[in-house]
Protein backbone atom coordinates (compact mmCIF):
# COMPACT_ATOMS: atom_id res chain seq x y z
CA UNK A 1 99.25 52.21 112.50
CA UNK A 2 101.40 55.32 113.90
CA UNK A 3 99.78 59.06 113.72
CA UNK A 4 101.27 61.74 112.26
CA UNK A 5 104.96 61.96 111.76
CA UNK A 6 105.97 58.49 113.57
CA UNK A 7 104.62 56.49 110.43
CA UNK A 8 107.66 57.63 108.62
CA UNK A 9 110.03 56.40 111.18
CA UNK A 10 111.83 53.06 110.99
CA UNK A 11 113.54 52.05 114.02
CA UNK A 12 117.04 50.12 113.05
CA UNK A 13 119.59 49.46 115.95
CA UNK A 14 117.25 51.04 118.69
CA UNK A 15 117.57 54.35 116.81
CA UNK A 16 115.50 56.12 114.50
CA UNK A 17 115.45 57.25 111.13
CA UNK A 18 113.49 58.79 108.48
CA UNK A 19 114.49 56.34 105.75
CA UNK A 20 113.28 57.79 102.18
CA UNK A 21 113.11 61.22 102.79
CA UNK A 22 116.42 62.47 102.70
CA UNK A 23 116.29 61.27 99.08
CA UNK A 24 113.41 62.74 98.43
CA UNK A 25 114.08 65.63 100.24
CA UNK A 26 117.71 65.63 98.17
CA UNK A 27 116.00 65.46 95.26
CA UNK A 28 112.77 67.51 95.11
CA UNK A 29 113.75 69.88 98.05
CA UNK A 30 113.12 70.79 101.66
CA UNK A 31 109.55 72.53 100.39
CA UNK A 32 108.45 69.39 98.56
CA UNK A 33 107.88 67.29 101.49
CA UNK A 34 104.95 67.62 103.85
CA UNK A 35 104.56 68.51 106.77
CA UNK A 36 104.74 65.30 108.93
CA UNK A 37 107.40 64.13 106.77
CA UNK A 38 109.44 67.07 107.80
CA UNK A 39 108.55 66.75 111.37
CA UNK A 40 109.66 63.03 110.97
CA UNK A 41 112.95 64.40 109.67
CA UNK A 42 113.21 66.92 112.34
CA UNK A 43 112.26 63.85 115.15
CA UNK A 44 115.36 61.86 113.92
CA UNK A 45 117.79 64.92 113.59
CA UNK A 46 116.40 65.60 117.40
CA UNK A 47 116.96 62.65 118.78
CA UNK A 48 120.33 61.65 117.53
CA UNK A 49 121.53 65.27 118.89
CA UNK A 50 119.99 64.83 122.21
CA UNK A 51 121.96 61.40 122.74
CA UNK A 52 124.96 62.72 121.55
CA UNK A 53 125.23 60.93 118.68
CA UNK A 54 127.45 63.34 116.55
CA UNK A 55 130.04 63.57 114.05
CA UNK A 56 130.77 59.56 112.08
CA UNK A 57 127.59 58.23 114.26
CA UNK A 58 125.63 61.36 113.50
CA UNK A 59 126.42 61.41 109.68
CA UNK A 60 124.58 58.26 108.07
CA UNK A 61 125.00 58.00 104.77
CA UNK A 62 122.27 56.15 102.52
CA UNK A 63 122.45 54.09 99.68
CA UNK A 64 120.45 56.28 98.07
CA UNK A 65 122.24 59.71 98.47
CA UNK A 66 121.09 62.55 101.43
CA UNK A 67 122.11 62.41 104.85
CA UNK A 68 120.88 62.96 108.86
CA UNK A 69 123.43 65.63 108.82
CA UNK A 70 122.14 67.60 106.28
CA UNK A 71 118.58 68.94 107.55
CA UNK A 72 117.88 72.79 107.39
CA UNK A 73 117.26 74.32 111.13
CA UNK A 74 113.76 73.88 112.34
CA UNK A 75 112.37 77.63 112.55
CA UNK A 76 111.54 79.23 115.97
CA UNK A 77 109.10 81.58 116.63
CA UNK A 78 112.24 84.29 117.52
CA UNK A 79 113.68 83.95 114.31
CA UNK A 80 110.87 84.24 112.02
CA UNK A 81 109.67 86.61 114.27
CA UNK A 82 113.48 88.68 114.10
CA UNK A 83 112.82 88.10 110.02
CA UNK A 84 109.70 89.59 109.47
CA UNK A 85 110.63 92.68 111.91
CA UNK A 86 113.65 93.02 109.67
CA UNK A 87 111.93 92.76 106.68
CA UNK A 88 108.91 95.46 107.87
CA UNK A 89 111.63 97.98 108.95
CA UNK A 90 109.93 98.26 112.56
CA UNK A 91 108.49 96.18 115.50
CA UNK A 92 104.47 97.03 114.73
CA UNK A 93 102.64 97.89 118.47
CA UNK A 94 100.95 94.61 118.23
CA UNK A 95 104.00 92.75 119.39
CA UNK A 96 104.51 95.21 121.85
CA UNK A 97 100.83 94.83 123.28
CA UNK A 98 101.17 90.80 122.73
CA UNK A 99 104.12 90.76 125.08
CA UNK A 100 102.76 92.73 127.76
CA UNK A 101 101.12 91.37 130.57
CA UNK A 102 99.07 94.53 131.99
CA UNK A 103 97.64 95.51 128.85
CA UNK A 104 93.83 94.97 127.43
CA UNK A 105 92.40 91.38 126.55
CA UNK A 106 89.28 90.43 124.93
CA UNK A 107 87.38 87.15 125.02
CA UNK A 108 87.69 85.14 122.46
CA UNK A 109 86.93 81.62 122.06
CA UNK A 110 86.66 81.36 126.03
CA UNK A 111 89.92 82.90 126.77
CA UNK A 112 91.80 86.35 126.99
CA UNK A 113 93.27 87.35 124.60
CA UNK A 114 95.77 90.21 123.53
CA UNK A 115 95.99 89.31 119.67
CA UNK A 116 94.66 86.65 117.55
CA UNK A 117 97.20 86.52 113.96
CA UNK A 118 96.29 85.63 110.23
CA UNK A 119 97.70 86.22 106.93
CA UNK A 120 97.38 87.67 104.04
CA UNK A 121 98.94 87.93 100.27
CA UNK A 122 98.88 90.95 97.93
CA UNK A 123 100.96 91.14 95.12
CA UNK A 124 102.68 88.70 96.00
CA UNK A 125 103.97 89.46 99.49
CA UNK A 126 102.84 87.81 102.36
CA UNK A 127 101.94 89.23 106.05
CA UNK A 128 100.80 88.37 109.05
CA UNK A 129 98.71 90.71 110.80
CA UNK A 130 96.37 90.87 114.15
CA UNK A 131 92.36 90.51 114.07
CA UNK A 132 92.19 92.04 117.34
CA UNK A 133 92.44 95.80 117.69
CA UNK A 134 92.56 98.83 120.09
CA UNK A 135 89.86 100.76 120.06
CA UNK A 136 88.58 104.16 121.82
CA UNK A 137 85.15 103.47 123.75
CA UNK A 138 83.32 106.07 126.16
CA UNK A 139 84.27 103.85 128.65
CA UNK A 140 88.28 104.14 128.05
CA UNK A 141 90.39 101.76 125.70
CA UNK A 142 89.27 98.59 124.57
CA UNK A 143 90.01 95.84 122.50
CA UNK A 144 87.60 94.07 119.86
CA UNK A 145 88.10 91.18 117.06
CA UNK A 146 87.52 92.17 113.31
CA UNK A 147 86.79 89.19 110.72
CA UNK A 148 88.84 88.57 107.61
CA UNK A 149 88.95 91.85 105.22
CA UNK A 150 88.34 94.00 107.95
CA UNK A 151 91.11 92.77 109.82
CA UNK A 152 93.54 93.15 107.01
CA UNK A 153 92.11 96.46 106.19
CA UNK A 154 92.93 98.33 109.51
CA UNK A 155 96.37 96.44 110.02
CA UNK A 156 97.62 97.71 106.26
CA UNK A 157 96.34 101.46 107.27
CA UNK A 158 97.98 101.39 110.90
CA UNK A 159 101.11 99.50 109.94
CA UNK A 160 100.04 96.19 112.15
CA UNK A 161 101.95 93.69 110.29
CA UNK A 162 105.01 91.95 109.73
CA UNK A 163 106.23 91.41 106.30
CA UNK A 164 107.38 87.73 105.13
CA UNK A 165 109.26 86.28 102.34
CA UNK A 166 107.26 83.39 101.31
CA UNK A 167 103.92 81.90 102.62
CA UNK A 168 105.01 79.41 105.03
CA UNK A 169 107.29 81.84 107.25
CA UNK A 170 103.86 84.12 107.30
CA UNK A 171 101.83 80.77 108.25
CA UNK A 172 104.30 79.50 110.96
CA UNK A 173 104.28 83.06 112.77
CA UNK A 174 100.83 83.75 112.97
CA UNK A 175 99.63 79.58 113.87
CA UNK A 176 102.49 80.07 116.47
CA UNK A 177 102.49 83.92 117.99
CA UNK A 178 100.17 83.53 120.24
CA UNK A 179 101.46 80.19 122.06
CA UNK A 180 104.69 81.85 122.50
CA UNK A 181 102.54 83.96 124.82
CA UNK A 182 102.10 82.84 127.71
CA UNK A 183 100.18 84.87 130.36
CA UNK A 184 97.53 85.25 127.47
């Protein structure tokens, strides 16, 4: 049996669809389906754009209502990366460390690293937020990994954090941050 994603795809005519969830998507919305069954979604969209299969080829209709043509955009790192910087009011020095390539690492895990993300909710916001920090040792600066409360403690009283709308844009940044990154 197909892994992940491909177990919702039904090859008709050598091409690929998704068959099902556009109705269900239709019906119960774009956050009601899972996440393999929006990756399948996102696989058939993909595909039929890559082989230029557009416009009255693109635009299946099903018996059941919904249509290829009417997925929402895949996010990107950039642009739920541009949201949460427009929703915090600033770009937090985090991102600015994370994107440069002479500053500080720490191990972690076996690797260098510049910053490690995670999230948070209070009140009902949600932010994403380093667990690695700068810190001032006799021996010049330094960077070192805080756990959990500690984390979210020093990014709220230093401003290291990005503000998010709901709790999957906050998920998707910090699970994909650091692979956008990639001298670190």
């Amino acid at each position: 049996m197909a892994e992940g994603f491909m177990r919702h795809i039904q090859w008709l005519r050598g091409k690929p669809y998704a068959l099902g969830l556009h109705r269900k998507s239709g019906t119960f919305g774009w956050n009601s389906l899972m996440d393999d069954e929006k990756d399948a979604l996102r696989f058939e969209r993909d595909w039929h754009s890559k082989y230029d299969l557009t416009d009255d080829q693109y635009t299946i209709k099903f018996k059941n209502g919904g249509g290829v043509g009417s997925l929402p955009e895949a996010p990107t790192i950039n642009k739920v990366l541009q949201k949460g910087i427009a929703n915090t009011g600033y770009v937090p020095n985090f991102i600015k460390r994370a994107i440069n390539p002479e500053g500080l690492s720490v191990e972690t895990e076996g690797q260098p690293s510049t910053v490690r993300m995670m999230t948070t909710e209070v009140d009902g916001v949600h932010y994403a937020h380093p667990s690695i920090f700068p810190i001032e040792t006799p021996m010049g600066p330094a960077l070192t990994q805080l756990d959990g409360k500690k984390a979210a403690e020093k990014a709220f009283s230093e401003g290291e954090y990005l503000k998010f709308d709901n709790a999957e844009e906050a998920d998707f940044f910090a699970k994909n941050f650091t692979k956008e990154i990639t001298r670190r």
